[in-house]
Protein backbone atom coordinates (compact mmCIF):
# COMPACT_ATOMS: atom_id res chain seq x y z
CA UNK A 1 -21.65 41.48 22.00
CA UNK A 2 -25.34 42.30 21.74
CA UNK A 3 -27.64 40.06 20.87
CA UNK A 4 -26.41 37.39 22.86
CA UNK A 5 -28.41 36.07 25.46
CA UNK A 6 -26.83 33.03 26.67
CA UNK A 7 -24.76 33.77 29.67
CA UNK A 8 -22.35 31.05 29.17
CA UNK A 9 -21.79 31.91 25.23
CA UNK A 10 -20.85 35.27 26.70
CA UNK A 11 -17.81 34.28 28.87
CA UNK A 12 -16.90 31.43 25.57
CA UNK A 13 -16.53 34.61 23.84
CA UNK A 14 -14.87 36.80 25.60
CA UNK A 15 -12.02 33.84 26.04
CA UNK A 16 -12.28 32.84 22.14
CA UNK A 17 -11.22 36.98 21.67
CA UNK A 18 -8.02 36.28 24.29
CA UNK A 19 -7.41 33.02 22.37
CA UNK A 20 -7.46 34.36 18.70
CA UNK A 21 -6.04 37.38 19.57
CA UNK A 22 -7.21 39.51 15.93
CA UNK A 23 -7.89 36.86 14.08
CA UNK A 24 -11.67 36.37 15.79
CA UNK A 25 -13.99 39.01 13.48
CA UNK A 26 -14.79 36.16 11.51
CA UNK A 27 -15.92 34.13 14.74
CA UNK A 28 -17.49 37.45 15.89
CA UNK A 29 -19.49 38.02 12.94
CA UNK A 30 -20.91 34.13 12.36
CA UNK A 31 -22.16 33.55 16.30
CA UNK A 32 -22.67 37.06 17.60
CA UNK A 33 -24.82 38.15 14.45
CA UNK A 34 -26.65 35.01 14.40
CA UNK A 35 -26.82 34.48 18.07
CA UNK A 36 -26.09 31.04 17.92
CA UNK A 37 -25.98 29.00 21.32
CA UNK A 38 -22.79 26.84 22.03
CA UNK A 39 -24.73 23.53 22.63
CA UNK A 40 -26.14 23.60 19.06
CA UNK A 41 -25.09 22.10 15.95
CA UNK A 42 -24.69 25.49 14.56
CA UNK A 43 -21.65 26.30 17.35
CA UNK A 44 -19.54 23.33 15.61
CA UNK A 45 -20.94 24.84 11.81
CA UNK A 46 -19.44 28.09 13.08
CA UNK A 47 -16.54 27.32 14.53
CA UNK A 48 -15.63 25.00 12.06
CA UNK A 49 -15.75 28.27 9.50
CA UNK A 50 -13.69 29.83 11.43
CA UNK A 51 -10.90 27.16 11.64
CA UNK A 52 -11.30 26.89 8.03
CA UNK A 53 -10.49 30.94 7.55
CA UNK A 54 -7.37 30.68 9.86
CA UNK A 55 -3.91 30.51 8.24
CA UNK A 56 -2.56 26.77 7.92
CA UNK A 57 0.28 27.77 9.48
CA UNK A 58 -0.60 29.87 12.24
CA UNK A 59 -0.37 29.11 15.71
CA UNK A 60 -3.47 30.77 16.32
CA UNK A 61 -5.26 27.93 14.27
CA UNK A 62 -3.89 25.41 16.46
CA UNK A 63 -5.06 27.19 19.80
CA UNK A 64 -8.52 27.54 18.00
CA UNK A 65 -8.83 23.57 18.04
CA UNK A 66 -7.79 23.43 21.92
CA UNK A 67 -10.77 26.02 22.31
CA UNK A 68 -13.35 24.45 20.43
CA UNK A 69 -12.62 20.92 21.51
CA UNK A 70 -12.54 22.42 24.92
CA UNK A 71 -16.45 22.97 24.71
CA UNK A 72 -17.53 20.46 22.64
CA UNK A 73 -19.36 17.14 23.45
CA UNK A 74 -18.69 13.78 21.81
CA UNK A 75 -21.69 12.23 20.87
CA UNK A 76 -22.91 8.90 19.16
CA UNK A 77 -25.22 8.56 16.09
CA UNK A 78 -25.69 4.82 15.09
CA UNK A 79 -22.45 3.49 14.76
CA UNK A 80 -20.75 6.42 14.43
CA UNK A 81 -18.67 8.36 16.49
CA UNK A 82 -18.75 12.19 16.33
CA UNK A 83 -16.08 14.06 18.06
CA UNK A 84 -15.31 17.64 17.66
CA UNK A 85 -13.10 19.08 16.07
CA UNK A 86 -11.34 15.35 14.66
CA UNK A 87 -14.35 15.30 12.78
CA UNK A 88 -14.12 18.34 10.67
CA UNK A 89 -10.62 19.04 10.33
CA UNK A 90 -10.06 17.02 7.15
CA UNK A 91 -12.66 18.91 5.41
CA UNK A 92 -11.19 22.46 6.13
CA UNK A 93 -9.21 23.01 3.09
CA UNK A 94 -12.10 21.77 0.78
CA UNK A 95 -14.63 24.43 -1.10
CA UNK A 96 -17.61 22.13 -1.41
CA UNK A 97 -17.35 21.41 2.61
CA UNK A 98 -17.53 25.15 3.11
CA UNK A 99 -20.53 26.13 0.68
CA UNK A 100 -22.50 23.16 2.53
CA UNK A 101 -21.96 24.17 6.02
CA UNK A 102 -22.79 28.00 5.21
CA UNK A 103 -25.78 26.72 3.38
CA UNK A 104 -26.49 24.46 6.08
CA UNK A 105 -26.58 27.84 8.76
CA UNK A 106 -28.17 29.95 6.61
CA UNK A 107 -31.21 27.44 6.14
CA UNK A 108 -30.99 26.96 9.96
CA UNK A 109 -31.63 30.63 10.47
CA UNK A 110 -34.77 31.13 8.02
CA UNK A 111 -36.23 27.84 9.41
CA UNK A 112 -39.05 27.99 12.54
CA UNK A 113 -37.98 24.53 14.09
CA UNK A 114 -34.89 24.28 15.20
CA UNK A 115 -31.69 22.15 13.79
CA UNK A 116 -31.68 18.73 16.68
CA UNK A 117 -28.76 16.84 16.78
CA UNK A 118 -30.22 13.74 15.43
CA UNK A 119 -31.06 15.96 11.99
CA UNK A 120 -27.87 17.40 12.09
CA UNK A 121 -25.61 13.77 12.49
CA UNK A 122 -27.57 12.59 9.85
CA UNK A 123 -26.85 15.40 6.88
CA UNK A 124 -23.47 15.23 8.52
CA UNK A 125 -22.60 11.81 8.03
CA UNK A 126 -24.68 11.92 5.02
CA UNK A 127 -22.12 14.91 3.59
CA UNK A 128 -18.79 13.28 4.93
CA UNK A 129 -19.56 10.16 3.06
CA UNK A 130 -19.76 12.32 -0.04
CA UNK A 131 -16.72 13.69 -0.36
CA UNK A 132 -14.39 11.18 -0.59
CA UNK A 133 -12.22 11.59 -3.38
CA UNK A 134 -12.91 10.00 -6.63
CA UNK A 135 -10.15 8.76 -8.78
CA UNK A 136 -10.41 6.62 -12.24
CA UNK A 137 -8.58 3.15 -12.75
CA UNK A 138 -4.65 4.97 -13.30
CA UNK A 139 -5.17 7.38 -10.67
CA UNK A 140 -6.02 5.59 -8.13
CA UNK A 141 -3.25 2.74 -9.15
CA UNK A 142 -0.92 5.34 -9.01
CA UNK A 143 -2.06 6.83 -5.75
CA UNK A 144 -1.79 3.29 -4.30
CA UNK A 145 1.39 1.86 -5.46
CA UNK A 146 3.01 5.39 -3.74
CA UNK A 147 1.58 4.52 -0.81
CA UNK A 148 3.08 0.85 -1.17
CA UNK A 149 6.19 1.51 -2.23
CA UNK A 150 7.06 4.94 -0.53
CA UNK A 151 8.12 7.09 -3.82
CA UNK A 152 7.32 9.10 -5.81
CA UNK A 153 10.22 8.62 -8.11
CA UNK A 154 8.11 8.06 -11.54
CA UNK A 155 10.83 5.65 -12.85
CA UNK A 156 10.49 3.62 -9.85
CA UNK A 157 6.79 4.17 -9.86
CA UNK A 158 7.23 2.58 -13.42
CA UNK A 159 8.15 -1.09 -12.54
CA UNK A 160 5.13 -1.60 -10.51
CA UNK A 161 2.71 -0.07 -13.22
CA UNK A 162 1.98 -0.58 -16.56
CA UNK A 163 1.79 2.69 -17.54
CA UNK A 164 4.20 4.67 -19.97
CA UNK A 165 6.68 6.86 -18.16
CA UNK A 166 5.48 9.74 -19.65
CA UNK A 167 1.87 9.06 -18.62
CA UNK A 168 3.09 8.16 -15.40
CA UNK A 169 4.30 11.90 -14.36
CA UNK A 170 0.49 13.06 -15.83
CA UNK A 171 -1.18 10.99 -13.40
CA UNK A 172 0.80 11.24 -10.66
CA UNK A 173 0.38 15.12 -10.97
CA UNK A 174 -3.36 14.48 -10.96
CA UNK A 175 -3.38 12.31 -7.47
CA UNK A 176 -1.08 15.40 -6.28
CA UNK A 177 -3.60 17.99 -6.98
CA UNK A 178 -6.56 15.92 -5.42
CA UNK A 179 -4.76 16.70 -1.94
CA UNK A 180 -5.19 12.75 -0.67
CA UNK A 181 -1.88 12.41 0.05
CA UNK A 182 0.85 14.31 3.07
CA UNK A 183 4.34 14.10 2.59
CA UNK A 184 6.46 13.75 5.64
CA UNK A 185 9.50 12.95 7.71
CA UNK A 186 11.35 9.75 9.41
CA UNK A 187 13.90 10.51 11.40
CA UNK A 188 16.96 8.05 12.57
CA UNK A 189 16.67 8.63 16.47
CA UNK A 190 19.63 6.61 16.72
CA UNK A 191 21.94 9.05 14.98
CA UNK A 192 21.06 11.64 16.36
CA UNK A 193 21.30 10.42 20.14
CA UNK A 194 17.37 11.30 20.85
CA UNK A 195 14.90 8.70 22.45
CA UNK A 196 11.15 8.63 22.20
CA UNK A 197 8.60 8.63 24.89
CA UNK A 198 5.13 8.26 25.34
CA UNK A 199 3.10 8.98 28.39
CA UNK A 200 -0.34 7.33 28.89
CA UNK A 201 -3.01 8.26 31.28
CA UNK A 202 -6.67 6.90 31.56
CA UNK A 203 -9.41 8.85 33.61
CA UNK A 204 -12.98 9.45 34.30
CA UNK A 205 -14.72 11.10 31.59
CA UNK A 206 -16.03 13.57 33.90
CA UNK A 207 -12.44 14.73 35.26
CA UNK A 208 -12.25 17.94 33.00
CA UNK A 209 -8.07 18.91 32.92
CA UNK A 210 -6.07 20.75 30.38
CA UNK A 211 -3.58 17.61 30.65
CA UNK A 212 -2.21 20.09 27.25
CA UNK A 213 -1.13 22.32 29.34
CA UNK A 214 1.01 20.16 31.60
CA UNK A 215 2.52 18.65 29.01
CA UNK A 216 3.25 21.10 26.12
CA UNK A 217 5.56 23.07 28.51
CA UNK A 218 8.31 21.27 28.06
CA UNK A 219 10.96 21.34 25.01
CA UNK A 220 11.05 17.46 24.38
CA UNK A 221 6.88 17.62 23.88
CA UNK A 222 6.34 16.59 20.27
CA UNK A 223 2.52 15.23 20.02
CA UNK A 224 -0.67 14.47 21.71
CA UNK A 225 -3.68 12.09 21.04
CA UNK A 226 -6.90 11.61 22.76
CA UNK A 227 -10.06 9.54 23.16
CA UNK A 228 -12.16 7.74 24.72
CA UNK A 229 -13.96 3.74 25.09
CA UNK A 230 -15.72 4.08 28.44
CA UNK A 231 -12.89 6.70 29.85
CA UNK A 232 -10.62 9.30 29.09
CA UNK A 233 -7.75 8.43 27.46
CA UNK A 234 -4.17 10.34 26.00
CA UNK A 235 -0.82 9.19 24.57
CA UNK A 236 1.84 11.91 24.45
CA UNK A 237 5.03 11.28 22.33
CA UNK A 238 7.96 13.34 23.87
CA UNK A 239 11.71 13.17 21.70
CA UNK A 240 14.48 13.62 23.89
CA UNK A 241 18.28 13.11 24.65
CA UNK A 242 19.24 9.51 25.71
CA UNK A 243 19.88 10.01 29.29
CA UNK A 244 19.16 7.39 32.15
CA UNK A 245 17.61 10.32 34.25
CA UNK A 246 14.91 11.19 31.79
CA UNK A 247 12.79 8.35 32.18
CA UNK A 248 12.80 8.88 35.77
CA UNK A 249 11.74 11.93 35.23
CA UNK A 250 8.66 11.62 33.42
CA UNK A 251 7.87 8.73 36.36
CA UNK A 252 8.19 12.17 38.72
CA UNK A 253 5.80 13.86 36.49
CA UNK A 254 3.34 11.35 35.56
CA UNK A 255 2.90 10.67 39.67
CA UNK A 256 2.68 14.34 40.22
CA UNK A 257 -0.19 14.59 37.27
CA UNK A 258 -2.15 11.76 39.05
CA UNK A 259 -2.10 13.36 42.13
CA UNK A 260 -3.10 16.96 41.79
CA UNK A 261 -5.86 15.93 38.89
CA UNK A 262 -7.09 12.36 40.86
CA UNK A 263 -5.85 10.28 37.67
CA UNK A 264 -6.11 6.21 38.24
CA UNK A 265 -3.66 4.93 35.66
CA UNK A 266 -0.66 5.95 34.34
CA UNK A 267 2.56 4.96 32.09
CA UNK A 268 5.74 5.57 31.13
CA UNK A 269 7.11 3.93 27.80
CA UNK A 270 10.20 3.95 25.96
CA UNK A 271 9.03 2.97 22.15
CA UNK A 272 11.89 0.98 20.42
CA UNK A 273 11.85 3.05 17.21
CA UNK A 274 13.39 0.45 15.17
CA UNK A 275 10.60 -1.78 15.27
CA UNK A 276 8.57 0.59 13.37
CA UNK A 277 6.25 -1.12 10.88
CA UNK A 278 3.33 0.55 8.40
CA UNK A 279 0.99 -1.39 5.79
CA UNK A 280 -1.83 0.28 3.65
CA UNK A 281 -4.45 -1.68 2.10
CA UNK A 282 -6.17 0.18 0.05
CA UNK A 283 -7.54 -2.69 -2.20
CA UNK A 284 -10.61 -2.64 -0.07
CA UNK A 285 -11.50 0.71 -1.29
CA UNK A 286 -13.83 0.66 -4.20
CA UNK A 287 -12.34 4.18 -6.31
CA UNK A 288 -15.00 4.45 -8.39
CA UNK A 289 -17.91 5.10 -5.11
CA UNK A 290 -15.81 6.22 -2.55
CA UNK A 291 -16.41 3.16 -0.01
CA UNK A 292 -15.25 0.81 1.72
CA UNK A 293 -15.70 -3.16 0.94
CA UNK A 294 -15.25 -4.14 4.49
CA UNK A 295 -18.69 -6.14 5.56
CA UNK A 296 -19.01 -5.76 9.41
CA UNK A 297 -21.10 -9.01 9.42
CA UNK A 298 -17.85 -10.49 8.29
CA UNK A 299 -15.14 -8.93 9.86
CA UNK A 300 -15.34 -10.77 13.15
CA UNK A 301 -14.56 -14.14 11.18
CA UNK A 302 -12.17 -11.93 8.71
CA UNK A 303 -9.87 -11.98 12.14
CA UNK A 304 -10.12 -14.62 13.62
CA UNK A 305 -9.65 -17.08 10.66
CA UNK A 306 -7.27 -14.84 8.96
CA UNK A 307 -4.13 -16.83 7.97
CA UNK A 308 -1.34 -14.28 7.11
CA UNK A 309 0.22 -15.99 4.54
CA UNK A 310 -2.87 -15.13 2.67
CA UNK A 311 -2.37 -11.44 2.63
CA UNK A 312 1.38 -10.97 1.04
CA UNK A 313 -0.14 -8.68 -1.52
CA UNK A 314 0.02 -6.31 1.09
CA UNK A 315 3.80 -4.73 1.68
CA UNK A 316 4.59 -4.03 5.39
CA UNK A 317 6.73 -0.93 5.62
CA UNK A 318 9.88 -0.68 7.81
CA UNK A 319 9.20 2.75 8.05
CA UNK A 320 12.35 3.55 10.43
CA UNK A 321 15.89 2.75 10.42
CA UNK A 322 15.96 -1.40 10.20
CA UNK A 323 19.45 -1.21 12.53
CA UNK A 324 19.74 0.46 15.48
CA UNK A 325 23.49 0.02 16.50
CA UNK A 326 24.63 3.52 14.69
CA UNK A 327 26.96 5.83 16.04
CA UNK A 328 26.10 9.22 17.14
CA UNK A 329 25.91 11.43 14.23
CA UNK A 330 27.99 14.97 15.56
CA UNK A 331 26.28 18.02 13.42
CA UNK A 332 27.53 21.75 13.40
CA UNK A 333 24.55 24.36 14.23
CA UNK A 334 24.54 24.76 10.53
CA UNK A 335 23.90 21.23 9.88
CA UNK A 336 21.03 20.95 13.07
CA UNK A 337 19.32 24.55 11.64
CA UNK A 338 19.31 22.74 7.72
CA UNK A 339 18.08 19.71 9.05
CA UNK A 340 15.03 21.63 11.08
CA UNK A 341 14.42 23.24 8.09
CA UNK A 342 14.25 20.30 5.95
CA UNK A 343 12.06 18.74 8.91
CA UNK A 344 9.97 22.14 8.58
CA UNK A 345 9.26 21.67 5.33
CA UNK A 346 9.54 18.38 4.29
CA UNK A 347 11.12 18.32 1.48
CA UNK A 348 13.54 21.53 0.47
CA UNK A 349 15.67 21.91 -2.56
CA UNK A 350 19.36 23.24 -2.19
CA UNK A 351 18.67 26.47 -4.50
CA UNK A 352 15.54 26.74 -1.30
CA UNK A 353 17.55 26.31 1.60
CA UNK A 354 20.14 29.08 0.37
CA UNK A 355 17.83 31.62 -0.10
CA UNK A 356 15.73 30.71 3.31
CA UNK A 357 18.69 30.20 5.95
CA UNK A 358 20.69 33.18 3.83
CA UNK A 359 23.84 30.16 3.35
CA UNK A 360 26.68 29.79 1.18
CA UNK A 361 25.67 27.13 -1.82
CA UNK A 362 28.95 25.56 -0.97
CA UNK A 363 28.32 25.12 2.55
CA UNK A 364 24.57 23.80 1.88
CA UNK A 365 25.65 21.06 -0.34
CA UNK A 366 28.71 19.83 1.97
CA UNK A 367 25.98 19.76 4.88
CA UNK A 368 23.02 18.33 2.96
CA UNK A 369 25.37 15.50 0.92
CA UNK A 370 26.50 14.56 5.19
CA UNK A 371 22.77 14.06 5.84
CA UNK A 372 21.61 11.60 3.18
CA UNK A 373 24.73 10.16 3.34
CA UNK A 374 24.38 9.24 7.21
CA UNK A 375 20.86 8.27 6.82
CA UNK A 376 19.55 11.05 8.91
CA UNK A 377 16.05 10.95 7.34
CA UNK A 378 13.74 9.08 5.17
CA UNK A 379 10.64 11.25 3.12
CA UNK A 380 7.32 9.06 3.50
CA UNK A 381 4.01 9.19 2.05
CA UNK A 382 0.43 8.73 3.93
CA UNK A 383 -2.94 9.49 2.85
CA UNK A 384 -5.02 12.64 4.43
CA UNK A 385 -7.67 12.08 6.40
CA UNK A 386 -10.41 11.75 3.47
CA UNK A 387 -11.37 8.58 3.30
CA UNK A 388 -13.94 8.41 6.04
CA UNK A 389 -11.10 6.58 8.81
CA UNK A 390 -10.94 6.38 12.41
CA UNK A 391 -7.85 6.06 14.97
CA UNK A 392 -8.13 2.87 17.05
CA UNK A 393 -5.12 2.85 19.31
CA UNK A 394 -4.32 0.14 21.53
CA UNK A 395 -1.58 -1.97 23.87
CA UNK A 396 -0.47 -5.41 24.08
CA UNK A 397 1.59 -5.39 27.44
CA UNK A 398 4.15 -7.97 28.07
CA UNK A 399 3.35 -9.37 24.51
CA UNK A 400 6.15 -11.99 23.14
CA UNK A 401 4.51 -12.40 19.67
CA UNK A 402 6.29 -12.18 16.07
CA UNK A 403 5.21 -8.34 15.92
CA UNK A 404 5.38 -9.01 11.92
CA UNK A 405 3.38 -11.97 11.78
CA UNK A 406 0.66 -9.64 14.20
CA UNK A 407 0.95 -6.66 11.64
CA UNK A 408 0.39 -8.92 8.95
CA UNK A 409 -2.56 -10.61 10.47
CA UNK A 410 -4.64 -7.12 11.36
CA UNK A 411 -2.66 -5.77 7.92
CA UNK A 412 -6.70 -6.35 6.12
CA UNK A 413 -7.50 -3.01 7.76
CA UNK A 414 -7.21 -0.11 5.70
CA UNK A 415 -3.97 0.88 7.85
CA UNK A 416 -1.73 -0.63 10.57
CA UNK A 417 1.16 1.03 12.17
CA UNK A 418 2.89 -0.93 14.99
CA UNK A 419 5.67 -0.27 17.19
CA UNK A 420 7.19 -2.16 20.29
CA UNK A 421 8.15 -0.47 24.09
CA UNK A 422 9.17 -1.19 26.84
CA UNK A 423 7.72 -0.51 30.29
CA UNK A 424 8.34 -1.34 33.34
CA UNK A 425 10.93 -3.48 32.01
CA UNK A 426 8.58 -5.30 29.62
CA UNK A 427 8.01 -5.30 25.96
CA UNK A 428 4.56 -4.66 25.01
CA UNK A 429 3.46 -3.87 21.06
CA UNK A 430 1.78 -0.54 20.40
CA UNK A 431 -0.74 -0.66 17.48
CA UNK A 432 -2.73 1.81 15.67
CA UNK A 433 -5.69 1.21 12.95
CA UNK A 434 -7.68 3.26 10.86
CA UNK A 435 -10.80 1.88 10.04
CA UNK A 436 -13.61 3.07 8.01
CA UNK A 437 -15.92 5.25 10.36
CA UNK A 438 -19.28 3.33 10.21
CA UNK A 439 -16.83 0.24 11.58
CA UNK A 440 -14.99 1.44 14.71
CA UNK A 441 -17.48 -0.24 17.51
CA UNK A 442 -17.43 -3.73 15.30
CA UNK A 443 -13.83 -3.46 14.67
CA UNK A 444 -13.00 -2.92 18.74
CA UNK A 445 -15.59 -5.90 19.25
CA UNK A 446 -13.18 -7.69 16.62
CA UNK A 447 -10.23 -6.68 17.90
CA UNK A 448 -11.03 -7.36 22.15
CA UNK A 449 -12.23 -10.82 21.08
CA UNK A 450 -9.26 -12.00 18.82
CA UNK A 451 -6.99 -10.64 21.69
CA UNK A 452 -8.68 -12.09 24.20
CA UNK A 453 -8.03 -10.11 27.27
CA UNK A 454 -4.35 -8.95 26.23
CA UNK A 455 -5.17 -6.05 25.33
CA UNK A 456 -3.74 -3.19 28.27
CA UNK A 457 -5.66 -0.31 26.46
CA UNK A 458 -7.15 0.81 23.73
CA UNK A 459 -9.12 3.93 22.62
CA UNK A 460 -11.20 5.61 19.90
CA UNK A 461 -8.97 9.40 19.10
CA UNK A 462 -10.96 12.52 18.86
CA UNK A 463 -8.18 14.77 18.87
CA UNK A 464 -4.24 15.18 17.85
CA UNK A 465 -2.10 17.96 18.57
CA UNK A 466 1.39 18.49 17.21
CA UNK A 467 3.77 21.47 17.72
CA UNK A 468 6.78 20.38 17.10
CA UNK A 469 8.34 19.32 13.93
CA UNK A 470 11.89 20.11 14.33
CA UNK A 471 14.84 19.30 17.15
CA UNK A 472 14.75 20.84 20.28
CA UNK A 473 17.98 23.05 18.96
CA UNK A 474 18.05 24.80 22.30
CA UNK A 475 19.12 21.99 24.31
CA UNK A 476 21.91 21.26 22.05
CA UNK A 477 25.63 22.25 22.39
CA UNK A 478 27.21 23.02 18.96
CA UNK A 479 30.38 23.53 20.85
CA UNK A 480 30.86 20.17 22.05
CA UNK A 481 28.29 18.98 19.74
CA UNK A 482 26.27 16.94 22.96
CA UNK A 483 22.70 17.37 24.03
CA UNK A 484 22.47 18.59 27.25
CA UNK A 485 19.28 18.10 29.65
CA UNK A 486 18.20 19.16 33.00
CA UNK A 487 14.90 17.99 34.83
CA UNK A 488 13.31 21.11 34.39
CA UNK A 489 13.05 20.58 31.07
CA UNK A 490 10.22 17.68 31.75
CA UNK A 491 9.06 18.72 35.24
CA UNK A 492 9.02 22.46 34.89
CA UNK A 493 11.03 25.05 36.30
CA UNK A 494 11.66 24.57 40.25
CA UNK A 495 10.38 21.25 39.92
CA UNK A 496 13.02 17.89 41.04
């Protein structure tokens, strides 16, 4: 490590090596041969090559994130909010992104004055903007009406478009290869027997705690999200077997969180998955320039004089299961290790899962035709995170509102996902937004005024961690085919 003079870059080092394991020359070679100090813009520009260079599917890529969020700053230019690494990660997988930032440290190197942050923000913003995916009048009318209508079926695609069939499958290729939209999973909780979770804390900004760490230990852990509005804030989603001593649980280990880390607030919610609703309106994006046609002079009156009925143009989603009175779905193991694979995957073919799980054909198709046929799962379709959007994630607590009539209201937003829970044996609404990047502060001044103090909390997300996209297939008894759960599998082993 010569060369480096910085003692604190050092010891970041020598734990980025322990972290990456042999998958850190890269790393190595950009900062130690350039000597590049960690509170610079060039420490993101480097370690945001090295997140590009890491496998997609490598665990090591996900532990890089933890590490370079870790020691990274959020910071504020303008309007806009930059946090690290929720900032970069959508450009990873693009060419142009990585030419620009290598340019961007080589220049830094040959010049005498050195890169400020101010400079920096600016070309950064400046860059981000410009890379927004460009689409012509059929592409982009194909890439919305998949979004609206949740296929990609070209006949179905057909009767909302008038475009021949054949020209359909041409175009719809085309949005495919721009990489704008991610294919995923919806799965019927209900069927399964599984619940869903969330924990929410809020604390100081300067209280510094891998909260990952105490929460990512446990099977049931499926996501985490955080941000901040004036403090630090996190919603973790945890999927796990419907028994009355779980929720107590994560009461146990929410207090115990609070105490050792000096944590004000806390919460324990149990979202009522059935409720699920998602709109996209992506008739405020102008194709042609890449931007969006949302005024921030006007989008304070756009709220509050909004009258829903105005806005059915724009489908609302039931992106669950619309009943939620099924009975428990019993699986073999061979029908819980297809299903994780399909949930792996997204979206497998039979002649696929044969040849991966090493599975009679026969067997396959009896186990596959049982899962569409119980309504098991659901593919969706959402756009990546190219369009220059923002998380805006807040709670309506004790809220007795027509959730749809809500959705439809804020539905003028780009996208809306909402969800009810209950807490503390009251139904609040759970709401997320993305809004275009240069609008976040006007769109939380927007949002705090048309609620008018009923909002419980809300924050601006930096970061979001997932590990787990499958079932938790070791708490599961294939004998008896029953979940099975003990409180060490929340609170950690010799914890009650």
């Amino acid at each position: 490590m010569s060369g480096i003079t910085n003692q604190n870059l050092v010891i970041r080092l020598e734990e980025a090596e322990k972290v990456l394991e042999n998958d850190y020359v890269h790393f190595l070679s950009v900062i130690v041969d350039n000597d590049i100090q960690y509170d610079s813009p060039l420490w993101d520009i480097a370690c945001f090559l090295t997140y590009s260079e890491l496998s997609p599917k490598s665990v090591i890529k996900q532990k890089w994130v933890e590490y370079w969020f870790k020691f990274s700053k959020t910071r504020k230019y303008k309007n806009l909010i930059y946090m690290v690494p929720a900032s970069y990660v959508a450009l990873s997988d693009l060419r142009k992104a990585k030419n620009f930032f290598v340019n961007l440290l080589e220049q830094s190197k040959r010049s005498v004055k050195k890169l400020t942050w101010e400079t920096f923000l600016s070309i950064f913003y400046q860059f981000r903007a410009s890379v927004k995916p460009s689409f012509n009048k059929r592409e982009f009318a194909v890439f919305k009406t998949i979004l609206d209508r949740q296929t990609m079926v070209s006949s179905e695609l057909k009767e909302y478009l008038y475009i021949d069939l054949s020209n359909i499958s041409k175009y719809k290729n085309i949005v495919e290869n721009k990489k704008v939209l991610h294919q995923g999973i919806s799965l019927n909780y209900h069927r399964l027997d599984l619940s869903v979770y969330g924990l929410m804390f809020e604390y100081p900004l300067t209280n510094d705690f891998n909260l990952y760490s105490e929460l990512s230990h446990s099977v049931f852990f499926h996501s985490l999200y955080t941000g901040n509005i004036g403090c630090r804030s996190s919603l973790s989603y945890f999927v796990t077997p419907r028994f009355e001593k779980v929720e107590e649980d994560f009461n146990k280990l929410s207090e115990r969180i609070c105490e050792n880390h000096n944590v004000p607030y806390s919460r324990v919610l149990l979202f009522l998955t059935e409720t699920r609703l998602k709109s996209f309106n992506y008739s405020v994006y102008d194709f042609k320039d890449g931007k969006w046609q949302i005024n921030p002079q006007n989008l304070q009156f756009t709220l509050q004089d909004y009258d829903s009925r105005l806005i059915e143009s724009v489908p609302i989603i039931v992106r669950d299961f619309e009943k939620c009175d099924y009975e428990k779905l019993r699986l073999n193991k061979t029908g819980h290790d297809i299903l994780n694979h399909i949930l792996a995957n997204k979206h497998l073919s039979i002649r696929d899962i044969v040849r991966d799980l090493n599975l009679a054909e026969k067997e396959v198709k009896k186990q596959v035709e049982k899962l569409k046929k119980s309504e098991l799962y659901k593919l969706r379709y959402n756009p990546l995170f190219v369009f220059g959007l923002k998380h805006i994630i807040l709670f309506l607590r004790d809220y007795h509102k027509d959730q749809y009539e809500i959705h439809k209201t804020l539905s003028f937003f780009p996208e809306v996902y909402s969800e009810q829970y209950v807490s503390q044996g009251k139904k609040g609404l759970y709401i997320v937004l993305r809004v275009p990047y240069e609008l976040v502060v006007d769109a939380i001044e927007c949002l705090t005024d048309f609620f008018k103090g009923e909002i419980e909390n809300l924050f601006i997300v930096d970061q979001m961690v997932s590990t787990r996209y499958q079932l938790p297939m070791e708490k599961y008894e294939t004998v008896f085919q029953e979940w099975t759960y003990s409180s060490e599998d929340i609170l950690g082993v010799g914890e009650k």
